[in-house]
C-alpha atoms as a PDB file:
ATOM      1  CA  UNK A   1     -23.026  19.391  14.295  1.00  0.00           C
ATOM      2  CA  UNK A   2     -26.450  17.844  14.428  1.00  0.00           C
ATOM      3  CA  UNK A   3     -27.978  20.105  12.410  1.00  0.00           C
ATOM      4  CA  UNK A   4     -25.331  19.374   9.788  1.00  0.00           C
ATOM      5  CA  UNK A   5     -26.559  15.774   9.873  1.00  0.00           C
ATOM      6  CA  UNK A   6     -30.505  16.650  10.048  1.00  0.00           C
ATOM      7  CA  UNK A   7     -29.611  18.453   6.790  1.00  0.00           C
ATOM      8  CA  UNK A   8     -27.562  15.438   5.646  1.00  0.00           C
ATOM      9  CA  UNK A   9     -30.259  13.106   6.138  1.00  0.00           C
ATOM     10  CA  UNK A  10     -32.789  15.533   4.672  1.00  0.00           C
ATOM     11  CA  UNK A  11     -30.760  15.543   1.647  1.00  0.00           C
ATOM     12  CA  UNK A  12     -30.531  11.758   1.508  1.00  0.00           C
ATOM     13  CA  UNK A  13     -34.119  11.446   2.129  1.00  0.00           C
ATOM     14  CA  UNK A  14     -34.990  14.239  -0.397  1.00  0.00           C
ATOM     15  CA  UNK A  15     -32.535  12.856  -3.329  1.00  0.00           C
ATOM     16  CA  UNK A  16     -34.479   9.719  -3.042  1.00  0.00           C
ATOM     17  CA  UNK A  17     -38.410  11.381  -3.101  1.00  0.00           C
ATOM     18  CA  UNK A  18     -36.876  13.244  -6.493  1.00  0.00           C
ATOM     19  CA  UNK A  19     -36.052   9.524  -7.849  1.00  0.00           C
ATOM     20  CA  UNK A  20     -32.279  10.001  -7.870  1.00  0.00           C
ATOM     21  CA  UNK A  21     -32.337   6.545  -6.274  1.00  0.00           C
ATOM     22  CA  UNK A  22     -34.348   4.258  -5.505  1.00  0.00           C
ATOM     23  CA  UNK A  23     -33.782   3.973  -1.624  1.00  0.00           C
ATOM     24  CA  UNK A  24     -30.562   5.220   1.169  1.00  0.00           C
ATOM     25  CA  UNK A  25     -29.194   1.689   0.342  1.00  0.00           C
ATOM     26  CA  UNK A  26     -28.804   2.711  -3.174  1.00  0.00           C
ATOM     27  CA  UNK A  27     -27.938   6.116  -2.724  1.00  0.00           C
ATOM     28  CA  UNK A  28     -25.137   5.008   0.363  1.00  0.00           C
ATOM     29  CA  UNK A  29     -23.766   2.040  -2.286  1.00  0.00           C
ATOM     30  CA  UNK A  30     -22.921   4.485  -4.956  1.00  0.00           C
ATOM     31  CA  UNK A  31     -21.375   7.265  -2.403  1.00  0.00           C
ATOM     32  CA  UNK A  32     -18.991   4.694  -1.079  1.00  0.00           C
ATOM     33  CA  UNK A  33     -18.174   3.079  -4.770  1.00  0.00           C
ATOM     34  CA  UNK A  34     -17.376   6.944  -5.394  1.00  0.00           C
ATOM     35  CA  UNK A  35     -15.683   7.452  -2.394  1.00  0.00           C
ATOM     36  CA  UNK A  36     -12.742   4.454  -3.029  1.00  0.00           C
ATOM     37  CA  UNK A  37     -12.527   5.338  -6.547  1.00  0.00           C
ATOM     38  CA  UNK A  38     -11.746   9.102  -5.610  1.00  0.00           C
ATOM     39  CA  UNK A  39      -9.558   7.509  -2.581  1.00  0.00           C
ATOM     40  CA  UNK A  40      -7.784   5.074  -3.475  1.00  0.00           C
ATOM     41  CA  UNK A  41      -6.427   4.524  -0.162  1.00  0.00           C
ATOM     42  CA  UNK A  42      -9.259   3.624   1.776  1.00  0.00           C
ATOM     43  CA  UNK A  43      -9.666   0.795  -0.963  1.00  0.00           C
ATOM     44  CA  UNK A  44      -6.422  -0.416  -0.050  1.00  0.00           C
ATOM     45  CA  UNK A  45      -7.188  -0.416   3.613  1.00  0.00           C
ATOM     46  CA  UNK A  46     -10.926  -1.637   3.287  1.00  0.00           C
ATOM     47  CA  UNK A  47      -8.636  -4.598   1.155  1.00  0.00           C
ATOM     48  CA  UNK A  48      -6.428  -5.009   3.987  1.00  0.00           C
ATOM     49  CA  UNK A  49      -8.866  -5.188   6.509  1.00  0.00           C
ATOM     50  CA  UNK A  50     -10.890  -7.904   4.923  1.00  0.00           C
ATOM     51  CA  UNK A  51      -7.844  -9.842   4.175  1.00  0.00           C
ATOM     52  CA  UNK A  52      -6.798  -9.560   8.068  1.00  0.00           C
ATOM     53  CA  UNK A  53     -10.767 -10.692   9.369  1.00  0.00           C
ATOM     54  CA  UNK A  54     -10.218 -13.805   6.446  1.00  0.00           C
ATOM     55  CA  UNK A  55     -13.137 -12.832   4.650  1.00  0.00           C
ATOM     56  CA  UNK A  56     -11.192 -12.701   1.793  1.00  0.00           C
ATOM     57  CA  UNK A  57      -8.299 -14.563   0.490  1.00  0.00           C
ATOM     58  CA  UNK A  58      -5.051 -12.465  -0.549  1.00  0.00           C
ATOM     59  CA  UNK A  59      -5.817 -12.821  -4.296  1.00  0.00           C
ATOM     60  CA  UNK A  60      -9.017 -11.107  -3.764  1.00  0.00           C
ATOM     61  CA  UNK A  61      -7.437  -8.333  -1.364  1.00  0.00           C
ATOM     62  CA  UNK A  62      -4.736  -7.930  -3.782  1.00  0.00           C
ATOM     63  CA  UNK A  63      -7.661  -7.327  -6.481  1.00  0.00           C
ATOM     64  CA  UNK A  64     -10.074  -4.940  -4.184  1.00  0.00           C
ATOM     65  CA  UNK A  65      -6.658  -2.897  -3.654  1.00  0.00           C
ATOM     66  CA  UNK A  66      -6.321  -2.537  -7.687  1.00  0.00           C
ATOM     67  CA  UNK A  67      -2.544  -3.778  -7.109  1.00  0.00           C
ATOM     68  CA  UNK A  68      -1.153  -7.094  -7.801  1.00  0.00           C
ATOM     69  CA  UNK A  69      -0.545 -10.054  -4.857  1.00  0.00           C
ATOM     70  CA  UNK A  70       3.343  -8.723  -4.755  1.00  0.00           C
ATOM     71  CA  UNK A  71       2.573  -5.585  -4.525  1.00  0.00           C
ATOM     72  CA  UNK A  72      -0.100  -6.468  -1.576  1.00  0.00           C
ATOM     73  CA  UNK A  73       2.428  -8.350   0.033  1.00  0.00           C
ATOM     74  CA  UNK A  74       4.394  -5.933  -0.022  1.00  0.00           C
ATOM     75  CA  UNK A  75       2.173  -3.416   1.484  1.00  0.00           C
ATOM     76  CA  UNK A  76       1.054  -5.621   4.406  1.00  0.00           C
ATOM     77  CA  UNK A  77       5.145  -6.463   5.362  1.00  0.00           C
ATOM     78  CA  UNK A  78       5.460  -2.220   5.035  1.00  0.00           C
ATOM     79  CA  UNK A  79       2.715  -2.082   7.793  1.00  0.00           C
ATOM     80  CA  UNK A  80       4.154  -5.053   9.856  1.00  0.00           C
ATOM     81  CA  UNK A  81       1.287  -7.100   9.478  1.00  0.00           C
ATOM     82  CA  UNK A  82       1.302 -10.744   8.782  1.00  0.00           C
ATOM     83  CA  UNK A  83       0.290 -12.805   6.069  1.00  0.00           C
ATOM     84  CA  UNK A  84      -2.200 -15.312   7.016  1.00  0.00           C
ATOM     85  CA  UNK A  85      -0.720 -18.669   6.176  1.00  0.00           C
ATOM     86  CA  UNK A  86      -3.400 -22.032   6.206  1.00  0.00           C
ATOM     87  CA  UNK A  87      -2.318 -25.433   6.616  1.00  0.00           C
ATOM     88  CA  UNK A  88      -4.761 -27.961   5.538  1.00  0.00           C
ATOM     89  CA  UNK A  89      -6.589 -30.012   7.987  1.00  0.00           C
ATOM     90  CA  UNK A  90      -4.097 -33.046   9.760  1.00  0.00           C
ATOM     91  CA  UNK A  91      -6.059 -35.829   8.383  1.00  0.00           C
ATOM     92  CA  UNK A  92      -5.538 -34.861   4.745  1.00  0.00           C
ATOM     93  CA  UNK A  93      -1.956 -34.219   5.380  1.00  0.00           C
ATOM     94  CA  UNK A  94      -0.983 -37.672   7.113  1.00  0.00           C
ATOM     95  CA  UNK A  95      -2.891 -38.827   3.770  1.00  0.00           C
ATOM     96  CA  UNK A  96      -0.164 -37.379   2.005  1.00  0.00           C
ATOM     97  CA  UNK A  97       2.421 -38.301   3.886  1.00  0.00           C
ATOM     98  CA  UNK A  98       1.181 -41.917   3.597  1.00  0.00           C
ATOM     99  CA  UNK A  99       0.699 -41.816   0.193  1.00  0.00           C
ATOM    100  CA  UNK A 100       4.709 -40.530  -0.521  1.00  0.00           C
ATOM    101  CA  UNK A 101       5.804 -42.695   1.879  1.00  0.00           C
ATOM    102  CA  UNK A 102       3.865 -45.512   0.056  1.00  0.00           C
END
């Protein structure tokens, strides 16, 4: 096994001396563009997994998976996960309240 990844590397380090890319960064940016494109469930999971750490909203999840915000909902009620609901912060709703109250 670690002379499959000493070869690896090798490769990744030779790819870039031929001018393939410009540096691993490069090189390891287009493999994983390639890689969700070819699987396009790891997209969806990579999607759900930001969605689930809030680094993304479910709009934007919904658009990394390539499916629409039903169809995301969807998805995250088939795995039994919960959608992440915000409230805004108290002041701003007693504001609110106040003002509809008059």
């Amino acid at each position: 096994m670690a002379a499959d990844i000493d070869v690896l590397k090798e490769g990744i380090d030779g790819l870039i001396r031929a001018g393939y890319y410009r540096n691993r960064e490069a090189l390891l940016e287009e493999a994983f563009r390639t890689m969700i494109e070819i699987k396009p469930s790891i997209r969806l999971e990579m999607a759900v997994e930001l969605y689930k750490s809030e680094k993304v909203s479910m709009s934007r999840a919904a658009e990394i998976a390539g499916t629409s915000i039903e169809g995301f909902k969807n998805f995250l009620e088939s795995k039994g996960i919960k959608r992440l609901v915000s409230a805004p912060p108290e002041d701003r709703l007693l504001k609110g309240v106040d003002f509809l109250l008059g």
